[in-house]
N, C-alpha and C. Protein backbone atom coordinates (compact mmCIF):
# COMPACT_ATOMS: atom_id res chain seq x y z
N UNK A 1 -220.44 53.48 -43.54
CA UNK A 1 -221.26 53.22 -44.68
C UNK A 1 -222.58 52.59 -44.23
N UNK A 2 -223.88 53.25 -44.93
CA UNK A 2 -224.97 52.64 -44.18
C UNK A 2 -225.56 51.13 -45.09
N UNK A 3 -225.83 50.43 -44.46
CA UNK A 3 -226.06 49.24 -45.12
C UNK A 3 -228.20 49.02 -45.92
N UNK A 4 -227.90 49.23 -47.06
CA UNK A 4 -229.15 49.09 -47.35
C UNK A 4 -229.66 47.97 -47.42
N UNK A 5 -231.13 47.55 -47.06
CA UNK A 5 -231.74 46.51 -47.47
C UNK A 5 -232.26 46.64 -49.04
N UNK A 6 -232.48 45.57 -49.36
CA UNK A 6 -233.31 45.23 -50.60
C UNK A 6 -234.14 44.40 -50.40
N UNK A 7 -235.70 44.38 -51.41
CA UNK A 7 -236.49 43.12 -51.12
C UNK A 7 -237.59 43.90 -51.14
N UNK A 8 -239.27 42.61 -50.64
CA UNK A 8 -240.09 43.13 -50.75
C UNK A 8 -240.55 43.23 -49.61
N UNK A 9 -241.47 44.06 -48.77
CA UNK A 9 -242.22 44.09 -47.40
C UNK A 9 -243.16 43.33 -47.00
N UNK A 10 -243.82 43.00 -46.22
CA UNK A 10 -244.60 41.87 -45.53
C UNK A 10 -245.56 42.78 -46.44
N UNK A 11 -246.28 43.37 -46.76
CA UNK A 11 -247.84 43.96 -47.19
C UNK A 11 -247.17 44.09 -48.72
N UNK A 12 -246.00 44.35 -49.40
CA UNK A 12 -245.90 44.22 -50.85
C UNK A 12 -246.03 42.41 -51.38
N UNK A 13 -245.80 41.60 -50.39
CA UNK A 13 -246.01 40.45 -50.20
C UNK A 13 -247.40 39.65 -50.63
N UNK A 14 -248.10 40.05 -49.17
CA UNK A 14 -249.73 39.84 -49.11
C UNK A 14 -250.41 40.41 -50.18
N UNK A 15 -250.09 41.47 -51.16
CA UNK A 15 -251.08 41.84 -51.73
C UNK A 15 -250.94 41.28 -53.15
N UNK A 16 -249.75 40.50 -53.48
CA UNK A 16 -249.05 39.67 -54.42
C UNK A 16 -250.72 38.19 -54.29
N UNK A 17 -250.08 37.74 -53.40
CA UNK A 17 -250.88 36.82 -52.73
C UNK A 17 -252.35 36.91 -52.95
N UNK A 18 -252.77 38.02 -52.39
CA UNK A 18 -254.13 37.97 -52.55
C UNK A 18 -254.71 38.52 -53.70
N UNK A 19 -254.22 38.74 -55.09
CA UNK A 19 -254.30 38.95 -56.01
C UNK A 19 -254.10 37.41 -56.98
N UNK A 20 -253.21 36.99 -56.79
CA UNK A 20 -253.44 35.40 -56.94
C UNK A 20 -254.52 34.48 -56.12
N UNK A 21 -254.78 34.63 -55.30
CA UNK A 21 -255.71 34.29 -55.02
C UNK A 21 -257.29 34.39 -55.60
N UNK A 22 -257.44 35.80 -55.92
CA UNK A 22 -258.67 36.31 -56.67
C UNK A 22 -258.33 35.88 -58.14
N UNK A 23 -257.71 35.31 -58.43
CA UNK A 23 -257.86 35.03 -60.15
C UNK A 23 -257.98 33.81 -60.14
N UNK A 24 -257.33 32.76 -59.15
CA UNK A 24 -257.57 31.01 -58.67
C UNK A 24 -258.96 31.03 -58.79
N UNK A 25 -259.39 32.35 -57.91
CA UNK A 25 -260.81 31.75 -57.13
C UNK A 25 -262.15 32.01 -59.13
N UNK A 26 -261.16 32.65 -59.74
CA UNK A 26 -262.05 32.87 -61.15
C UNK A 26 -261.45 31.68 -61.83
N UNK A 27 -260.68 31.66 -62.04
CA UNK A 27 -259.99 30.73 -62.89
C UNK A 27 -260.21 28.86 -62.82
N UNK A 28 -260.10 28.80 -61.63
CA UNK A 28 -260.35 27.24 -61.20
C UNK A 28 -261.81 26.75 -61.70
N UNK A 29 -263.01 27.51 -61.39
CA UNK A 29 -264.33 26.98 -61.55
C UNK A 29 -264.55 26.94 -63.13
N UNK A 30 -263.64 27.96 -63.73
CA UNK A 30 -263.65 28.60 -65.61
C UNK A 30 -263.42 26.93 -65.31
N UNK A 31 -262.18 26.44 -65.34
CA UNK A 31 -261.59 25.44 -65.84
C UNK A 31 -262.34 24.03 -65.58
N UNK A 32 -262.66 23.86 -64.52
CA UNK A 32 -263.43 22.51 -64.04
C UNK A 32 -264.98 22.41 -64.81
N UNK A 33 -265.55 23.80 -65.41
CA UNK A 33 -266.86 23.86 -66.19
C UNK A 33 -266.63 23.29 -67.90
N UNK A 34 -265.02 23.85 -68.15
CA UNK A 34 -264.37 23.61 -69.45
C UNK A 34 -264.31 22.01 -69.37
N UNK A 35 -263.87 21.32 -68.60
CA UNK A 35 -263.45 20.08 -68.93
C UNK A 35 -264.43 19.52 -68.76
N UNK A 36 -266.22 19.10 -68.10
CA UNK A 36 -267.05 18.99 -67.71
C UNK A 36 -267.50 19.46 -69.33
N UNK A 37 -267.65 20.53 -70.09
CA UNK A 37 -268.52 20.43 -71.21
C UNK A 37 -267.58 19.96 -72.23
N UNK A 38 -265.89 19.68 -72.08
CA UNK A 38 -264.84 18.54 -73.01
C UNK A 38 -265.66 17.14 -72.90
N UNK A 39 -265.81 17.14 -71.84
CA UNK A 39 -266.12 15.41 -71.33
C UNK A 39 -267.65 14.96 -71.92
N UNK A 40 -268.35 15.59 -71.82
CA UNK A 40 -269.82 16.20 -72.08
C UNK A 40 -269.87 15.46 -73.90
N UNK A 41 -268.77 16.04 -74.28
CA UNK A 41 -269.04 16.19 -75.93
C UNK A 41 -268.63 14.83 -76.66
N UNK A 42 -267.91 14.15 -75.65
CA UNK A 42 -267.16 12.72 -76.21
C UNK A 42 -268.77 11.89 -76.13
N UNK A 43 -269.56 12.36 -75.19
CA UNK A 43 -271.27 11.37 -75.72
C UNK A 43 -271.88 11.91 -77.05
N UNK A 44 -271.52 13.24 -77.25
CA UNK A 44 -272.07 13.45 -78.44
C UNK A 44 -271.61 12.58 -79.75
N UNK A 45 -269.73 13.36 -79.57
CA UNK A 45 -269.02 12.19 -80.33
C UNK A 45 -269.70 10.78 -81.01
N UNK A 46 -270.15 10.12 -79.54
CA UNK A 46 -270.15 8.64 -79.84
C UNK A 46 -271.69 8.62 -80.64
N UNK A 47 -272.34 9.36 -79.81
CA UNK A 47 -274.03 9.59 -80.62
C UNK A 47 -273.97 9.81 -82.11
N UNK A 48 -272.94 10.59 -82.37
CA UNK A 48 -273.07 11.30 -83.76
C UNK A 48 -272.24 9.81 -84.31
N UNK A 49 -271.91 8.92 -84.13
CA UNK A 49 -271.18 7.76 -85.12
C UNK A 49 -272.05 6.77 -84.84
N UNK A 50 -273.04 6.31 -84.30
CA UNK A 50 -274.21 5.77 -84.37
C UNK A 50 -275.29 5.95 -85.24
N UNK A 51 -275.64 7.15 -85.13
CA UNK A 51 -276.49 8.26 -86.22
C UNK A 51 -276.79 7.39 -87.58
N UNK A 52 -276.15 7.73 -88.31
CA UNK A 52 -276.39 7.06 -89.59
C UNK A 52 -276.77 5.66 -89.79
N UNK A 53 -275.75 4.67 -89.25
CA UNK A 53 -276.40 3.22 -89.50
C UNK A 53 -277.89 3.06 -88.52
N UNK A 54 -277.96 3.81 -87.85
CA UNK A 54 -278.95 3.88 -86.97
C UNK A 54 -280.92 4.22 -88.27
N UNK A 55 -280.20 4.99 -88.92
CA UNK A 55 -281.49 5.46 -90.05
C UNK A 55 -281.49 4.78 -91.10
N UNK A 56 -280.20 4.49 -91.49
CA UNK A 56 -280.29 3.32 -92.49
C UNK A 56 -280.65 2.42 -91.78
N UNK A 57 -280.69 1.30 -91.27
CA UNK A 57 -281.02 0.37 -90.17
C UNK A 57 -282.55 0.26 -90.07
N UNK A 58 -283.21 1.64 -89.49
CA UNK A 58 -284.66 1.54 -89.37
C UNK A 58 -285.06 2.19 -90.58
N UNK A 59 -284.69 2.67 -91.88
CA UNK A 59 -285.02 2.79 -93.13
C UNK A 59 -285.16 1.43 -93.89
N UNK A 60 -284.64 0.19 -93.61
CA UNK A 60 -284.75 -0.87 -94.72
C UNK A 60 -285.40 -1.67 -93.77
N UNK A 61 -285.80 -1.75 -92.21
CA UNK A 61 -286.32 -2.69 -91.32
C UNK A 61 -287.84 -2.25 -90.78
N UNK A 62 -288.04 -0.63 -90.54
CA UNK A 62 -288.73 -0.24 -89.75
C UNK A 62 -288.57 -0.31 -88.08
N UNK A 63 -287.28 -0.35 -87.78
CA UNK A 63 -287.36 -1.08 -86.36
C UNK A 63 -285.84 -0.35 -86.05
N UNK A 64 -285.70 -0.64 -84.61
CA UNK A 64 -284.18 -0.15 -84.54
C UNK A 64 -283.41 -1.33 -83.93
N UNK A 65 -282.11 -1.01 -84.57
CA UNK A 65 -281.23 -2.17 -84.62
C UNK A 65 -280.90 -2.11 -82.96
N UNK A 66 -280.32 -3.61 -82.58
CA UNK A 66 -279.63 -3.71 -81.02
C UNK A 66 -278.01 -3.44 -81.82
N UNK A 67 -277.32 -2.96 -80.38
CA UNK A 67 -276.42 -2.42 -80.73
C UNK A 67 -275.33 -3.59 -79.59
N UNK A 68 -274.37 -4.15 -80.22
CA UNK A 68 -273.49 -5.11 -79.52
C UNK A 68 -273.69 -6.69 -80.46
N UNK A 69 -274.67 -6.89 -81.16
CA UNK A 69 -275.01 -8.00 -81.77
C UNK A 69 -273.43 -8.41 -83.03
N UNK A 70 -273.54 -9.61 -83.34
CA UNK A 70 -272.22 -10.53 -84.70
C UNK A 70 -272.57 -10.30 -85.78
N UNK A 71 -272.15 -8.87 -86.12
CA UNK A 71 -271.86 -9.12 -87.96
C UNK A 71 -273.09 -8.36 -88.33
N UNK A 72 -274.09 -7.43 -87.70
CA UNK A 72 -275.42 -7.25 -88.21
C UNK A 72 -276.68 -8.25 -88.36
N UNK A 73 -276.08 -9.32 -87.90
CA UNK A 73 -277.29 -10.27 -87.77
C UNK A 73 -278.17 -10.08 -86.75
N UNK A 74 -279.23 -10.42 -86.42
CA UNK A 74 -280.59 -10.90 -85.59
C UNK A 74 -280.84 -9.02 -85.01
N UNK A 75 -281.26 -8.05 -85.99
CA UNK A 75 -281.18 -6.90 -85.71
C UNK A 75 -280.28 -6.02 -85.44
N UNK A 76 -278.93 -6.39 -85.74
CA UNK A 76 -277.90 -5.90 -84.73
C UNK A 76 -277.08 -4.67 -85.86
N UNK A 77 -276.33 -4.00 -85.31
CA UNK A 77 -275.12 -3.08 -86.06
C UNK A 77 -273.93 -4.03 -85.54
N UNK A 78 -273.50 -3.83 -86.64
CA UNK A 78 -272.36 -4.97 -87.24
C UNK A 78 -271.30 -4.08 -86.36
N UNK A 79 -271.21 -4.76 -84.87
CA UNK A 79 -269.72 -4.08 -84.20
C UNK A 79 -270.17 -4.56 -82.57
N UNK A 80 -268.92 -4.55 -81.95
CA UNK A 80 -268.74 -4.71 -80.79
C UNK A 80 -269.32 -3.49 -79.56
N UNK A 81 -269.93 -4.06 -79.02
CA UNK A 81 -270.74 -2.70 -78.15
C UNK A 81 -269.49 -2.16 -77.47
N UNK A 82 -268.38 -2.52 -77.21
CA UNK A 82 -267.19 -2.15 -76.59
C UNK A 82 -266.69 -0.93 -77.29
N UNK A 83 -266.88 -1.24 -79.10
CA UNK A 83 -266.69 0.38 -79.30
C UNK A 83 -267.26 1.38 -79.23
N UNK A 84 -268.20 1.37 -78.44
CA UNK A 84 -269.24 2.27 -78.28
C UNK A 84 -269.07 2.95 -77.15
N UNK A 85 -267.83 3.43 -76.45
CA UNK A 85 -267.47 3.64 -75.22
C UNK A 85 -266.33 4.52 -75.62
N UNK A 86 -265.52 5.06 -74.70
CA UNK A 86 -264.74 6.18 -74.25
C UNK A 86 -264.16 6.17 -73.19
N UNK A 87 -262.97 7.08 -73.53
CA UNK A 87 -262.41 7.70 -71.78
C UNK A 87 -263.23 8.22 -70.47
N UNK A 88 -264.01 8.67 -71.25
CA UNK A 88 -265.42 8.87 -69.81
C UNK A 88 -266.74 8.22 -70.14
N UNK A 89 -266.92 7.66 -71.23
CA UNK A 89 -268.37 7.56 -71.61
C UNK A 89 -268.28 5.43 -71.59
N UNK A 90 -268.99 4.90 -70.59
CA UNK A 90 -268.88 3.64 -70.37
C UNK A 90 -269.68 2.82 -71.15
N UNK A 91 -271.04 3.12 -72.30
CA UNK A 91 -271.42 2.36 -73.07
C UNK A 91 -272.73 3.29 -73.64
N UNK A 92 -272.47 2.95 -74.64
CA UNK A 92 -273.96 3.41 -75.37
C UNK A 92 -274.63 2.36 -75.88
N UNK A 93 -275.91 2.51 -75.96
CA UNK A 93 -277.27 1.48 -76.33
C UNK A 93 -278.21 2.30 -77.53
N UNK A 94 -278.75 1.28 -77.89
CA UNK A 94 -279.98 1.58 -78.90
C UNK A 94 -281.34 1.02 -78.43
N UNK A 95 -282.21 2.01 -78.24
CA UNK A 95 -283.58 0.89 -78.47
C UNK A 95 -284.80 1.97 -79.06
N UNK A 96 -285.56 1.29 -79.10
CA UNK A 96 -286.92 2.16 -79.17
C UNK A 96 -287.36 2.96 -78.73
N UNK A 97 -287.70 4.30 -78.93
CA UNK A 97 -288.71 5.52 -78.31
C UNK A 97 -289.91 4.06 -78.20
N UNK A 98 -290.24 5.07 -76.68
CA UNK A 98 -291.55 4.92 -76.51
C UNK A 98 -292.84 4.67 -77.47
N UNK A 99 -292.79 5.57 -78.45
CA UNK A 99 -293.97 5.83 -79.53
C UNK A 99 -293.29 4.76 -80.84
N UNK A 100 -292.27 3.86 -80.23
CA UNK A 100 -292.39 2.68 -81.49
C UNK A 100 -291.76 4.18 -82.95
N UNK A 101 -291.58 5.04 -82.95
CA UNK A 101 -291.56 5.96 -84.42
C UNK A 101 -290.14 6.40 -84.71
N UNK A 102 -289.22 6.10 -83.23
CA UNK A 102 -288.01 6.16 -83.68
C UNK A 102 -286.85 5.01 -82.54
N UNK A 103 -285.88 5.87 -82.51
CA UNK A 103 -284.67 5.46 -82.31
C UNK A 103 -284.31 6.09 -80.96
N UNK A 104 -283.78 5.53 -79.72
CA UNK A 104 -283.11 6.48 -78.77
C UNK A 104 -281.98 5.66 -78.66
N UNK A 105 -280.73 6.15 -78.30
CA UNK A 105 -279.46 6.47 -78.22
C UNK A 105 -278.95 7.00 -76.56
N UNK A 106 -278.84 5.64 -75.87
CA UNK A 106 -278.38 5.91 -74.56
C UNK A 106 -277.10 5.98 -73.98
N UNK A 107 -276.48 6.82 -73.68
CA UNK A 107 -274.87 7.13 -73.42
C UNK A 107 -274.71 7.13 -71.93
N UNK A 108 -274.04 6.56 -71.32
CA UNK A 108 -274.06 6.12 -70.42
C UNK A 108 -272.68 6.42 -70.28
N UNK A 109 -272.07 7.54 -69.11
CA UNK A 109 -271.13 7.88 -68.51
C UNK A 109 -270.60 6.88 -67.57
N UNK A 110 -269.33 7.39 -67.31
CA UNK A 110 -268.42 6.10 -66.24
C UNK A 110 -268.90 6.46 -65.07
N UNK A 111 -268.94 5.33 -64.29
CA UNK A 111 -268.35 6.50 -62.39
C UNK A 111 -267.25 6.60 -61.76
N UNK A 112 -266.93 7.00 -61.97
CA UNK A 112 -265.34 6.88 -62.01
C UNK A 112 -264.78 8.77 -61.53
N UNK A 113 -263.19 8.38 -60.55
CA UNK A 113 -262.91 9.98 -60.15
C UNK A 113 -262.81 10.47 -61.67
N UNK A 114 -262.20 10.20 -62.68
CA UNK A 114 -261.44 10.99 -63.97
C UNK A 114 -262.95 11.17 -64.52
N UNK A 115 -264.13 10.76 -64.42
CA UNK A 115 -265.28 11.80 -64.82
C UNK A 115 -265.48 12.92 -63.59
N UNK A 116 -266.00 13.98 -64.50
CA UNK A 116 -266.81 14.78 -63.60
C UNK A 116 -267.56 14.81 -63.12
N UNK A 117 -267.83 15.63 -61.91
CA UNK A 117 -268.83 15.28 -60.49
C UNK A 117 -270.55 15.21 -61.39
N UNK A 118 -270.53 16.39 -62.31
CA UNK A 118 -272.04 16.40 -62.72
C UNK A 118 -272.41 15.39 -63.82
N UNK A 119 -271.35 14.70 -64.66
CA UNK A 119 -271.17 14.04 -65.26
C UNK A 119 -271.13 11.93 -64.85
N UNK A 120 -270.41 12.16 -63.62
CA UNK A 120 -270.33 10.76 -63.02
C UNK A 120 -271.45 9.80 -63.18
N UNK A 121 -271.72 9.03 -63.87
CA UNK A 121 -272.64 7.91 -63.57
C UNK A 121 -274.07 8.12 -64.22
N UNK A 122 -273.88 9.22 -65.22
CA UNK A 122 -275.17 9.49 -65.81
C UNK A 122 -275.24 9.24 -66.86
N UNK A 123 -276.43 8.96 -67.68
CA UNK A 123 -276.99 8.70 -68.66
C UNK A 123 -277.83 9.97 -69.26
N UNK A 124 -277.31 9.53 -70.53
CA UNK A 124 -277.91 10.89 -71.55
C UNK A 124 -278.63 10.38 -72.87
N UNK A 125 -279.41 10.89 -72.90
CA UNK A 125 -280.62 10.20 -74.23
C UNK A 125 -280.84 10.93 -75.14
N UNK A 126 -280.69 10.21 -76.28
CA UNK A 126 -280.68 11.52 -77.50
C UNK A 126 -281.39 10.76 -78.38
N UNK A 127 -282.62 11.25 -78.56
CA UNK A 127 -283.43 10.44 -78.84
C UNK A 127 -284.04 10.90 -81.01
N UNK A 128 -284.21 10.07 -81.32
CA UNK A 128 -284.75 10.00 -82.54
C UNK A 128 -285.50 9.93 -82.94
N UNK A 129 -286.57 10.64 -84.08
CA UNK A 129 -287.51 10.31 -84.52
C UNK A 129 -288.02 10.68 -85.65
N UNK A 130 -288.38 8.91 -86.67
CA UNK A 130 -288.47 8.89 -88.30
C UNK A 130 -289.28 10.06 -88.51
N UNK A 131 -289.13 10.58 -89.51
CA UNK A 131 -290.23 12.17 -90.26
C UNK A 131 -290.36 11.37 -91.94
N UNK A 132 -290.25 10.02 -91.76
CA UNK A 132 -290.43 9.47 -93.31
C UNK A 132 -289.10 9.80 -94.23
N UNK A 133 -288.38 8.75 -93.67
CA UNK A 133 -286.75 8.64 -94.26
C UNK A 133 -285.91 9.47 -94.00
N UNK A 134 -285.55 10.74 -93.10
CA UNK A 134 -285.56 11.16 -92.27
C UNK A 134 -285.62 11.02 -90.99
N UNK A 135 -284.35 11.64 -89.71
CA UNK A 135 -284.55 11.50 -88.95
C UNK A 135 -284.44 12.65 -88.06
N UNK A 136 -285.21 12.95 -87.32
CA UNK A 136 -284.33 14.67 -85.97
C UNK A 136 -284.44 13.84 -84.86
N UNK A 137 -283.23 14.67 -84.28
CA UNK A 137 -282.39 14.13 -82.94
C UNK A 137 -283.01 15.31 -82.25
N UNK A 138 -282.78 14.82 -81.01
CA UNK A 138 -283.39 15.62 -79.78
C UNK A 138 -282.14 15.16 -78.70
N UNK A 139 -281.28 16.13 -78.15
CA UNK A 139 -280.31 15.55 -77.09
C UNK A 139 -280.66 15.55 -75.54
N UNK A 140 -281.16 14.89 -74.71
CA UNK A 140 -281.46 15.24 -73.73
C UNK A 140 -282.81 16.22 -73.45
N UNK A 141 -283.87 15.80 -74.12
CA UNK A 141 -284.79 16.08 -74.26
C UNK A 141 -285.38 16.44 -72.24
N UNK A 142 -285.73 17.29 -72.20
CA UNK A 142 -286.17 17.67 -70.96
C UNK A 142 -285.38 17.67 -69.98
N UNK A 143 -284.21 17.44 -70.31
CA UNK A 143 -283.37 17.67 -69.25
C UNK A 143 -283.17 16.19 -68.22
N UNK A 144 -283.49 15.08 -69.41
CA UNK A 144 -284.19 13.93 -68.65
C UNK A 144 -282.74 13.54 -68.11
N UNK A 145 -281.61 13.87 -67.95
CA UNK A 145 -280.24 13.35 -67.47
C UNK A 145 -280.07 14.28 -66.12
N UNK A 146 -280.99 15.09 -66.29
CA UNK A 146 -280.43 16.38 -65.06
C UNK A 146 -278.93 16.81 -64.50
N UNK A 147 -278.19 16.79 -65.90
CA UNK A 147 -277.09 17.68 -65.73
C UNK A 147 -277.37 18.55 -66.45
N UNK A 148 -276.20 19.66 -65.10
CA UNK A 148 -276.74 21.03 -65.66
C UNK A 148 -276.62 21.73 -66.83
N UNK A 149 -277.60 22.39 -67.43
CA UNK A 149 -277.51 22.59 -68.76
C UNK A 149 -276.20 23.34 -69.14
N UNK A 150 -275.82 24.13 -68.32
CA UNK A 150 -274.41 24.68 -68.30
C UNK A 150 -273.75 24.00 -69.34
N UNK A 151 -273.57 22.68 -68.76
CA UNK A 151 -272.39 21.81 -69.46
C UNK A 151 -272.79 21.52 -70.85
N UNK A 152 -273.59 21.09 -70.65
CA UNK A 152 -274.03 20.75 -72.76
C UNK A 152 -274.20 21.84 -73.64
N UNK A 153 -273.85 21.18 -74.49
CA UNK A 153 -273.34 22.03 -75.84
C UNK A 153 -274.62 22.28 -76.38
N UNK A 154 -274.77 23.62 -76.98
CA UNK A 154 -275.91 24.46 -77.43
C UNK A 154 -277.06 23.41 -78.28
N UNK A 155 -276.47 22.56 -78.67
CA UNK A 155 -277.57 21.21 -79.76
C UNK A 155 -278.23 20.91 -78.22
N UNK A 156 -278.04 20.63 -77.51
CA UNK A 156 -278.79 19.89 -76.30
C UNK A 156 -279.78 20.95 -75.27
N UNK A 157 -279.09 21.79 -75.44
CA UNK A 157 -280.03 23.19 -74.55
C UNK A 157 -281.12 23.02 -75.42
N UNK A 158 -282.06 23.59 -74.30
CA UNK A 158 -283.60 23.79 -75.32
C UNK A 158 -284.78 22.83 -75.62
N UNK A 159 -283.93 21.61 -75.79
CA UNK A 159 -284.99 20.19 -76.14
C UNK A 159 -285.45 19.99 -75.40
C-alpha cells in the first residue's frame, strides 16, 4: 500500500505568507493614520466645549476670559483648567488673538508614547474672531501646528 502525504508545500506556504504580508504592509499605515486623526479630534472635542462660554464671555466683557480661574471670577470660566484635558490632549488655554478682536483656543497635546508620533507634544490653535456677536473659528490656521494635514479633520484643512 502506497503511503500518501497530505499538507501544504514549501512555495504553497510562502505565497500564503507573502500575501499577508502585502495587506500588513496596506493595512498597518491605514490604521496608525486612523488613530492619529481619532486622537486629532479629542482637541476638537475639547475646543468645541469651550466655544460657547468663550462668546458669551467676550459678548458681555469685550475681552476673553482666562481659562483655570474660581467660580468665573477675575475674568475667568467658572471650572478647573484640569477639565480641559484628555487622554491625549494635556491642556487647553484661552487668550487673545493678536488683533485684540477675538479669542484663540490653545490645545496642547501630551508627550507621551500613547500619543501619536505627529501628534506628540504639539499645540493646535483654533482661533476666533468677533463679526459683532458672532463668532468664526479658524482651526489651525496656516498650518501653524505643522501636523500633517492628513490627520485633521476637513474643518481644519484649508484655514
Amino acid at each position: 500500500m502506497k503511503n500518501v502525504q497530505k499538507g501544504f508545500t514549501l512555495i504553497e506556504l510562502m505565497i500564503v505568507v507573502a500575501i499577508i504580508a502585502i495587506l500588513a504592509a496596506i493595512a498597518i499605515p491605514q490604521y496608525q493614520s486612523y488613530i492619529t486623526k481619532s486622537q486629532f479630534s479629542e482637541s476638537q472635542t475639547i475646543a468645541d466645549g469651550l466655544k460657547t462660554p468663550i462668546v458669551e464671555y467676550f459678548n458681555q466683557t469685550g475681552s476673553c476670559p482666562a481659562v483655570g480661574g474660581a467660580n468665573g471670577t477675575n475674568g475667568s470660566l467658572a471650572s478647573n483648567i484640569l477639565s480641559y484635558s484628555g487622554k491625549y490632549v494635556k491642556s487647553a488655554t484661552v487668550a487673545p488673538n493678536a488683533a485684540k478682536t477675538g479669542c484663540e483656543i490653545s490645545v496642547l497635546f501630551k508627550a507621551s508614547p500613547s500619543v501619536s508620533t505627529p501628534l506628540n507634544g504639539a499645540t493646535v490653535i483654533i482661533a476666533g474672531t468677533d463679526n459683532g456677536g458672532s463668532f468664526s473659528w479658524l482651526c489651525d490656521q496656516g498650518n501653524a501646528s505643522k501636523i500633517p494635514t492628513k490627520y485633521e479633520p476637513t474643518a481644519c484643512v484649508g484655514n
